[in-house]
C-alpha atoms as a PDB file:
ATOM      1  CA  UNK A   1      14.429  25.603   1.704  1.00  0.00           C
ATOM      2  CA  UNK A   2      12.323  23.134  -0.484  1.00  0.00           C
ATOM      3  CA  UNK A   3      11.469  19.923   0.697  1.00  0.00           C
ATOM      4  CA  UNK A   4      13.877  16.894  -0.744  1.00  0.00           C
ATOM      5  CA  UNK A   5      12.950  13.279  -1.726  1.00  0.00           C
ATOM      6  CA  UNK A   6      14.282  10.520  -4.019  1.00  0.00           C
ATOM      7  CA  UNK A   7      13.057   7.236  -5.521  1.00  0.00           C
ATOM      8  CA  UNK A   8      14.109   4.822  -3.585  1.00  0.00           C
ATOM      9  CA  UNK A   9      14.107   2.023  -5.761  1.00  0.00           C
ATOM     10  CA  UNK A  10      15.287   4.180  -8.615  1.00  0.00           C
ATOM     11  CA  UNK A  11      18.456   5.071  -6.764  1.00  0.00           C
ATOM     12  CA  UNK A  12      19.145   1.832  -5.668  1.00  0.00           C
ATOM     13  CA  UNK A  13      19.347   1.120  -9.386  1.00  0.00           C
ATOM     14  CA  UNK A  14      21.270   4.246 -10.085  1.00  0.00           C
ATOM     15  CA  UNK A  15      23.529   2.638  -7.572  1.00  0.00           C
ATOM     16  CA  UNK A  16      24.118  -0.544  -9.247  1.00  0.00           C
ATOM     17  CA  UNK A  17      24.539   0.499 -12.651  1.00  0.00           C
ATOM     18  CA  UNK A  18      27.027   2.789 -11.587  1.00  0.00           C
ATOM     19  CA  UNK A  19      28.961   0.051 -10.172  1.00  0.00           C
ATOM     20  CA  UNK A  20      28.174  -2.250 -13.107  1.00  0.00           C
ATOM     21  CA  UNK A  21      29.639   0.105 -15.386  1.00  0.00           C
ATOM     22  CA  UNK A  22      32.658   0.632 -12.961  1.00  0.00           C
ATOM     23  CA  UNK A  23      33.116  -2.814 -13.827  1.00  0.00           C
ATOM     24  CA  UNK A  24      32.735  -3.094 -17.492  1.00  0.00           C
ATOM     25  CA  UNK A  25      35.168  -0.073 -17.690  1.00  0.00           C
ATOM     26  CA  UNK A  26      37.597  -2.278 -15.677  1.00  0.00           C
ATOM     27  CA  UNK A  27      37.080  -5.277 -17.770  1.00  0.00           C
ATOM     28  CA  UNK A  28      37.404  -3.494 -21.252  1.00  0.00           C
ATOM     29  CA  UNK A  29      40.664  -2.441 -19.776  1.00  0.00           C
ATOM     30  CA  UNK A  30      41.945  -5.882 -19.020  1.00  0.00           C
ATOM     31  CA  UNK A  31      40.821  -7.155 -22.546  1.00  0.00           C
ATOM     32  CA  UNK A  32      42.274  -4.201 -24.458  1.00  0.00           C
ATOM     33  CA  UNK A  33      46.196  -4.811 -22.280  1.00  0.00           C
ATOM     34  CA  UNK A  34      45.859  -8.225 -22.304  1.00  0.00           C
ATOM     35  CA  UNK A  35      45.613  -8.084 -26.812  1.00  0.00           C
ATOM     36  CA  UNK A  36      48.423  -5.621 -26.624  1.00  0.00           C
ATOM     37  CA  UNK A  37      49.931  -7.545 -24.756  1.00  0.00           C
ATOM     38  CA  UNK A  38      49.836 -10.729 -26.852  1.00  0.00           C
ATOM     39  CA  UNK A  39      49.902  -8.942 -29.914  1.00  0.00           C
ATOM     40  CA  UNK A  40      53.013  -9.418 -32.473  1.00  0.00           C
ATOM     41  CA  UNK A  41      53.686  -5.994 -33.345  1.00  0.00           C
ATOM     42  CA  UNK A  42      56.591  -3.510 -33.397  1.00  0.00           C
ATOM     43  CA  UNK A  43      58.186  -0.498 -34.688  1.00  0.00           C
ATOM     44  CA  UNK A  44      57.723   3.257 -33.443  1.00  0.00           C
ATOM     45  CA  UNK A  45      53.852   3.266 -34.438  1.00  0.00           C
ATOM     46  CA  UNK A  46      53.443   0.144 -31.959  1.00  0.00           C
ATOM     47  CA  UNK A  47      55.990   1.599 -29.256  1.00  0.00           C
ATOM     48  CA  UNK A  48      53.944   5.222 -29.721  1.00  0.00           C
ATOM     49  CA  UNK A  49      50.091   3.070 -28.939  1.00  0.00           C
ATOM     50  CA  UNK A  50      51.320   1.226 -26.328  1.00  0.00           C
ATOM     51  CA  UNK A  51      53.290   4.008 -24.529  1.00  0.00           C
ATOM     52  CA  UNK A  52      49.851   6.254 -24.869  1.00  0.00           C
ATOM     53  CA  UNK A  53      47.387   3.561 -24.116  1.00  0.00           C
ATOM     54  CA  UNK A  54      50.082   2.456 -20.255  1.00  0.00           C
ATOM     55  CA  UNK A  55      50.776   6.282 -20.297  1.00  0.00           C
ATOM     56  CA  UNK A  56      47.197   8.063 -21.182  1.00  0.00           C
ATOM     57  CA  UNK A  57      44.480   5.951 -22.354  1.00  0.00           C
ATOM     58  CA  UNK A  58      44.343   2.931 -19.739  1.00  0.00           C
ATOM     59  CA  UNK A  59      44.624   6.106 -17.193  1.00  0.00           C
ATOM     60  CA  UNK A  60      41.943   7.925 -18.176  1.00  0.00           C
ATOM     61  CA  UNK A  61      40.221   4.662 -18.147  1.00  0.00           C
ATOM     62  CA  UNK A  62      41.108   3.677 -14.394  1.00  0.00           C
ATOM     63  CA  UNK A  63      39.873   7.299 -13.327  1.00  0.00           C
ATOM     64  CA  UNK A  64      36.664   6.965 -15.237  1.00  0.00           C
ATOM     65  CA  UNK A  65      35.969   3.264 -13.505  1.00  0.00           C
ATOM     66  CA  UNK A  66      36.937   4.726  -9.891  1.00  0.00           C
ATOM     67  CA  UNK A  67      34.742   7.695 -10.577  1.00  0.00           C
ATOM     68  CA  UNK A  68      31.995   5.500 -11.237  1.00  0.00           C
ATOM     69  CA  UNK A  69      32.398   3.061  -8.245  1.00  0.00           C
ATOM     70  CA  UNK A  70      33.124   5.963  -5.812  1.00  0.00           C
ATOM     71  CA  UNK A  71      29.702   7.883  -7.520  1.00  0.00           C
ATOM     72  CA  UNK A  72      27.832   4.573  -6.600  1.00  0.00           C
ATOM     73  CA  UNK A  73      28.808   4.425  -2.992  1.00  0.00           C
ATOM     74  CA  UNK A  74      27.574   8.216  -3.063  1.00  0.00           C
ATOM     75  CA  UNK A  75      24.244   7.094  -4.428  1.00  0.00           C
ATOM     76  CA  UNK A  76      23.761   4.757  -1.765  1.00  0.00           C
ATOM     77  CA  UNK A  77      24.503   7.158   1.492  1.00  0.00           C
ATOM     78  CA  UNK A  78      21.973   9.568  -0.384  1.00  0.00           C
ATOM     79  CA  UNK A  79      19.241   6.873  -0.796  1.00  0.00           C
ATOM     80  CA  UNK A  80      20.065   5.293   2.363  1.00  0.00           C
ATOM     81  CA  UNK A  81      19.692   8.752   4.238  1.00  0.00           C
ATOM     82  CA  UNK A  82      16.374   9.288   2.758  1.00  0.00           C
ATOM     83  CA  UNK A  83      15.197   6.039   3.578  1.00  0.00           C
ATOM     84  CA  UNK A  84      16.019   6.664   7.296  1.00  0.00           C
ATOM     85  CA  UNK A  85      14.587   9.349   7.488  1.00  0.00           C
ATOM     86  CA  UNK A  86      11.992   8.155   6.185  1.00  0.00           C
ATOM     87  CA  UNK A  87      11.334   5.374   9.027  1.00  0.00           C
END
């Protein structure tokens, strides 16, 4: 088995983009629903958008943020673990 190392410091910023990014996905989100959601407009072409973005879009959306945040908190045991084992 080869040996395995890692960047600290590059992993810790791995780590916080990831989570940064979790965040921006999250607040793009909020800013998209909230103009929907304030936005005059109806017939079947407005009922179809906002049934895929509650139904599809704003989903995909949510799983993309989690997978980010959760990615992040992996990123940190893995830099963490190298740093103790590196004391």
């Amino acid at each position: 088995m080869g040996m395995q190392g890692a960047d600290i410091a590059q992993m810790q910023q791995l780590e916080q983009r990831l989570q940064a990014e979790s965040g921006a996905v999250q607040e793009l989100m909020k800013r998209i629903t909230g103009t929907l959601e304030t936005t005059n407009w109806t017939g079947p072409a407005a009922d179809r958008f906002k049934q895929e973005w509650r139904d599809d879009f704003s989903k995909a959306l949510n799983t993309l943020a989690e997978a980010l945040g959760q990615n992040a908190s992996a990123v940190r045991n893995r830099w963490q673990a190298f740093e103790a084992a590196a004391r």
